[in-house]
Protein backbone atom coordinates (compact mmCIF):
# COMPACT_ATOMS: atom_id res chain seq x y z
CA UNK A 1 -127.66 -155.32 -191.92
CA UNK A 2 -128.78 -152.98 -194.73
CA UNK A 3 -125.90 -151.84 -197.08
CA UNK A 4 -123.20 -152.27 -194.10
CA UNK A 5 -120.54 -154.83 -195.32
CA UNK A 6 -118.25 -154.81 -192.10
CA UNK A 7 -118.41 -154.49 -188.55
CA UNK A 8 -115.87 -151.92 -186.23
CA UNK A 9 -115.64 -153.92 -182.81
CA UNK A 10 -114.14 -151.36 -180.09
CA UNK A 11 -112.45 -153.80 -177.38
CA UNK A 12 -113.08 -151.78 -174.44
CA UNK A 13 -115.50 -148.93 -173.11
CA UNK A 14 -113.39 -147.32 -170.33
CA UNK A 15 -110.04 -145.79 -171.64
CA UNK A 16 -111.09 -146.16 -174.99
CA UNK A 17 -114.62 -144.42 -175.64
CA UNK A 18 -114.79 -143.48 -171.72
CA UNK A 19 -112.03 -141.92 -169.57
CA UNK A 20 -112.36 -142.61 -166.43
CA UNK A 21 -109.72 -140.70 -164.76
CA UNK A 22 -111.91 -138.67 -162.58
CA UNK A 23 -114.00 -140.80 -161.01
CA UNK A 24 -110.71 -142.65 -160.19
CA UNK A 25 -109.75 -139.56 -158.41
CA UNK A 26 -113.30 -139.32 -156.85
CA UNK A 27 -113.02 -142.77 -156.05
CA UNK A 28 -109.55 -142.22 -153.95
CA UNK A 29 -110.72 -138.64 -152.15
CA UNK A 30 -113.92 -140.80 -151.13
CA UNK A 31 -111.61 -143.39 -149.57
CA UNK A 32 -109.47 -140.11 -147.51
CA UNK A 33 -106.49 -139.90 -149.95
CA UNK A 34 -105.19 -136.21 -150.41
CA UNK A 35 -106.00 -134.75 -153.74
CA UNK A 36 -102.00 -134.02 -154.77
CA UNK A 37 -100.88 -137.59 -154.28
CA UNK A 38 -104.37 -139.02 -156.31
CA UNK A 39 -103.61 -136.65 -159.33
CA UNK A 40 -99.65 -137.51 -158.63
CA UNK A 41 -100.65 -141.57 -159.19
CA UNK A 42 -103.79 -141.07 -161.72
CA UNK A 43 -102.16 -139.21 -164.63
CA UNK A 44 -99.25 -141.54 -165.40
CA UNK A 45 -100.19 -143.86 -168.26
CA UNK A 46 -97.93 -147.54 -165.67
CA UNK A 47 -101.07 -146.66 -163.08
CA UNK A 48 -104.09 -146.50 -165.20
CA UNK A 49 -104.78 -150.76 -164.53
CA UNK A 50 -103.25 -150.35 -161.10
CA UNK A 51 -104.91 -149.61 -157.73
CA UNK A 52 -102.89 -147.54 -155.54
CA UNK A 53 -101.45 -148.32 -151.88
CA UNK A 54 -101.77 -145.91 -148.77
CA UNK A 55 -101.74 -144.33 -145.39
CA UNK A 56 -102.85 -141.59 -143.87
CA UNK A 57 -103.42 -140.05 -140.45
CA UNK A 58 -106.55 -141.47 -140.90
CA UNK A 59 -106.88 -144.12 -143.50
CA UNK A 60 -104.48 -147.50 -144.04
CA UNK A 61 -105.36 -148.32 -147.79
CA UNK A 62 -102.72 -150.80 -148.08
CA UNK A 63 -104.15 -154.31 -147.38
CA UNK A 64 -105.52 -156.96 -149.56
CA UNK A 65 -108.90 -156.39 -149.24
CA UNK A 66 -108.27 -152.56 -151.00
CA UNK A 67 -108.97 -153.92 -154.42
CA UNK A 68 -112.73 -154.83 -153.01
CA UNK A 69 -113.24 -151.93 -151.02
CA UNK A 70 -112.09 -149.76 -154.25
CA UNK A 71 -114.39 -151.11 -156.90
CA UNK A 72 -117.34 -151.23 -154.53
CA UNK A 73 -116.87 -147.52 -154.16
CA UNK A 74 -115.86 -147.00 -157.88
CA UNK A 75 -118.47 -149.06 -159.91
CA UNK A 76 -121.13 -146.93 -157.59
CA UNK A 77 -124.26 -145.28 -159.27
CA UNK A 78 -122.99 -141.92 -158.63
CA UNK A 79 -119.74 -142.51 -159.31
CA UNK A 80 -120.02 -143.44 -163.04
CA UNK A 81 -121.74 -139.86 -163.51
CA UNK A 82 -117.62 -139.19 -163.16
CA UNK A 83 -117.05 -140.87 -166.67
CA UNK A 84 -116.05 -138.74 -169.58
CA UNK A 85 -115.80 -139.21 -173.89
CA UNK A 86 -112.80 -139.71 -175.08
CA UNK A 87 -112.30 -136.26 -177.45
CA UNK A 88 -113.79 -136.87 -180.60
CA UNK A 89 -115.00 -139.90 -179.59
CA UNK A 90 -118.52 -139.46 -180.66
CA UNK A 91 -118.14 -137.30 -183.77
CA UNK A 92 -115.74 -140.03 -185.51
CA UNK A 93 -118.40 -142.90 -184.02
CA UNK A 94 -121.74 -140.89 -185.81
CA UNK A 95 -118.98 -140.50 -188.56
CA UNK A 96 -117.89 -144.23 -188.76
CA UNK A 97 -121.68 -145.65 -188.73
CA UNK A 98 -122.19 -144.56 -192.06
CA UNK A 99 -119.80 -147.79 -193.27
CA UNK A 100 -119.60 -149.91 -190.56
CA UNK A 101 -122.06 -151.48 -187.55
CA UNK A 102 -119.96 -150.60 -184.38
CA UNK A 103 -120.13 -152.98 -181.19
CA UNK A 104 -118.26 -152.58 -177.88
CA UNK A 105 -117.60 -155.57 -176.10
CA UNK A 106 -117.42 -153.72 -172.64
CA UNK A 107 -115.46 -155.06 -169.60
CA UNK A 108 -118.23 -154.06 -167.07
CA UNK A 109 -120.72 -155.88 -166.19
CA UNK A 110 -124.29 -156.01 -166.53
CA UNK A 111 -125.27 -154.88 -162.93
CA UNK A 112 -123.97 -151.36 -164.55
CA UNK A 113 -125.49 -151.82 -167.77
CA UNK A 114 -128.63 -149.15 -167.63
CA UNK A 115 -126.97 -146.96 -165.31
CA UNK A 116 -123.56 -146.97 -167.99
CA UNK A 117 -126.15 -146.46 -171.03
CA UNK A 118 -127.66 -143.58 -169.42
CA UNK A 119 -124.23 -141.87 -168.69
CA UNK A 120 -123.06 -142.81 -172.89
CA UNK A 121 -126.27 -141.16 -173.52
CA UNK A 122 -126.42 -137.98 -171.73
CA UNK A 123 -122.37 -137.22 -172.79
CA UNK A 124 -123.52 -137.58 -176.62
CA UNK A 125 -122.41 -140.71 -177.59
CA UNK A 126 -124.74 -142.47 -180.32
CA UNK A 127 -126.06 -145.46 -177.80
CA UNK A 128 -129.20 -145.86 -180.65
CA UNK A 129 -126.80 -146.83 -183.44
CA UNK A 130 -124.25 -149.20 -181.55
CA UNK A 131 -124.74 -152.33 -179.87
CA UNK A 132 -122.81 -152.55 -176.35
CA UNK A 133 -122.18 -155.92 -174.57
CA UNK A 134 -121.72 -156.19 -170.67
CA UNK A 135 -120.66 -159.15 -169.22
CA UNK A 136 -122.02 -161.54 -166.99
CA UNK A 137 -120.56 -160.86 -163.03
CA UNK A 138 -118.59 -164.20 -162.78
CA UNK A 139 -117.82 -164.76 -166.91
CA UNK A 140 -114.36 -165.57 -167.76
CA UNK A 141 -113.32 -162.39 -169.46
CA UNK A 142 -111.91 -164.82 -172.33
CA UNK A 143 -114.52 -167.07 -173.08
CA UNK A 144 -116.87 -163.82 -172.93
CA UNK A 145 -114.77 -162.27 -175.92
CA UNK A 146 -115.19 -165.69 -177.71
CA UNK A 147 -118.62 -165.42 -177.59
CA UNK A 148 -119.05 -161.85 -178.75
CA UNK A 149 -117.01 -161.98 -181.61
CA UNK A 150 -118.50 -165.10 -182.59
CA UNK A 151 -121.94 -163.22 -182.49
CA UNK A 152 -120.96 -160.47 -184.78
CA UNK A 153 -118.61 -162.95 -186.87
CA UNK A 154 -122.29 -164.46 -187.71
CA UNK A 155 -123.35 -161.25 -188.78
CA UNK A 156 -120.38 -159.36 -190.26
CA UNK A 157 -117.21 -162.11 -191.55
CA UNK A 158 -115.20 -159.24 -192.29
CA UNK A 159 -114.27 -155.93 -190.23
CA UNK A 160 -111.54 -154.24 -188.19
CA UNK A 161 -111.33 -154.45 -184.33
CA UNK A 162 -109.89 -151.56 -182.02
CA UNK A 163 -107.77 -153.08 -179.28
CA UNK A 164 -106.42 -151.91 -175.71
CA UNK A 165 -104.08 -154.62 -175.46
CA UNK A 166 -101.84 -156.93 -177.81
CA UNK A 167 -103.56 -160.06 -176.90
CA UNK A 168 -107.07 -159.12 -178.07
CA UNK A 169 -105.36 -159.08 -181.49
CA UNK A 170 -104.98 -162.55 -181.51
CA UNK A 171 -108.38 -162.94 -180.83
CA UNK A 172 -109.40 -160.80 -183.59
CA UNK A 173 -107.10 -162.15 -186.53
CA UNK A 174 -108.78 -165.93 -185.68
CA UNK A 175 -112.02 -164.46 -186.98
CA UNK A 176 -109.68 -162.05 -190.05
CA UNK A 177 -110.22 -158.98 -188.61
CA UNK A 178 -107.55 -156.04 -189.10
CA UNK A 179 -106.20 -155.10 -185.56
CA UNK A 180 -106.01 -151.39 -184.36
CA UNK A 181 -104.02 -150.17 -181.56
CA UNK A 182 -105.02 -147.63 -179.01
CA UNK A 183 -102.30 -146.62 -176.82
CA UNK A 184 -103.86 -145.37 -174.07
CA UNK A 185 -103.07 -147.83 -171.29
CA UNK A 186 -99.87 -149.39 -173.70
CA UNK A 187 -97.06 -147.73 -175.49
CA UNK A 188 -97.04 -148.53 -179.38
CA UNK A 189 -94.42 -150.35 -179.09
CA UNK A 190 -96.76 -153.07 -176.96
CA UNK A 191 -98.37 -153.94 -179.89
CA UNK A 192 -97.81 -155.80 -183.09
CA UNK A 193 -100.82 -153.70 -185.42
CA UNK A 194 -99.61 -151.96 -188.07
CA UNK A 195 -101.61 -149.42 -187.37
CA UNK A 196 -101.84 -147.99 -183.38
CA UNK A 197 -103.74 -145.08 -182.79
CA UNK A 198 -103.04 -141.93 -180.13
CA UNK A 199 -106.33 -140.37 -180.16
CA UNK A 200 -110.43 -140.80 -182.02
CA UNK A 201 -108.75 -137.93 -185.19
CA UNK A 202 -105.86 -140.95 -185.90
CA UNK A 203 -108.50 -143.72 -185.67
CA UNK A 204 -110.77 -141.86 -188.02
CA UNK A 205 -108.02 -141.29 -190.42
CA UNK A 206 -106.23 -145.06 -190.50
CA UNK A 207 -109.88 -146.93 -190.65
CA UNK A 208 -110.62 -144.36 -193.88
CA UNK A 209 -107.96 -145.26 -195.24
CA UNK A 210 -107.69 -148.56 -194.82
């Protein structure tokens, strides 16, 4: 643990370290949708945790079986190469490490876990200095939460948390940790943290200061 008192978890990898906007485009031109429509449904904040509906001259993307057909293309190999940093992202990270030990507890799981590692790696972000969970295929996304924060809890009983959504800030105050918003995928109005965050300058700022 060395001089490190606290621990910064960041509750999420993509749209909150990663954004992974393009390969969701890439994703939708490799399944024949026309480029205007994808950028039409990918840049508006309602879509980012939806998959989109369509047809073509070519293509019907509208049945159930869409949501399978999308990840398998979307969680491919090649397609994570698609994945950018967040702006700032790394600097405030390197920045952060100084204070705190940084985890991720990362929605994806751990079929992706080298190939997602090498990506962090290769855009810059510190992969040596923070420790990244992946979860197991079939884990309840809850109980998998538990279980990481009651990991670093061992480690670290006090620290601040980084959230994507309102509900992880329950999880975070049963172990005291001090909430952060990042509005990304919510408004700030979707959460109850004093503090929500726009972008890696405002996160930098609040958690040196706080």
């Amino acid at each position: 643990m060395g001089n490190k008192l606290f621990a910064l978890v960041i509750h999420g990898l993509d749209n909150l370290i990663l954004d992974n906007s393009n390969r969701k485009s890439a994703t939708y031109a490799q399944l024949g949708w026309d480029e205007a429509n994808t950028m039409n449904f990918v840049s508006k904040k309602g879509n980012i945790m939806k998959i989109a509906s369509f047809n073509t001259s070519t293509v019907n993307f509208t049945a159930s079986s869409r949501r399978n057909r999308y990840y398998d293309m979307y969680n491919r190999e090649d397609m994570l190469e698609h994945d950018i940093l967040f702006p700032k992202c790394a600097e405030v990270i390197n920045l952060l490490t100084k204070d705190f030990k940084i985890f991720v507890i990362s929605l994806r799981t751990k079929n992706l876990e080298d190939r997602t590692l090498s990506v962090l790696k290769k855009l810059g972000f510190p992969v040596e200095v923070v420790e990244v969970f992946f979860k197991k295929m079939h884990e309840p996304i809850q109980s998998y939460k538990q279980k990481c924060m009651l990991k670093i809890h061992d480690e670290f009983p006090s620290g601040i948390g980084i959230i994507l959504n309102n509900d992880d800030s329950i999880l975070l105050e049963e172990f005291d940790y001090s909430p952060v918003g990042f509005s990304s995928i919510k408004n700030k109005e979707d959460f109850s943290a004093e503090v929500v965050c726009q972008n890696w300058d405002e996160i930098s700022s609040s958690i040196s200061q706080s």
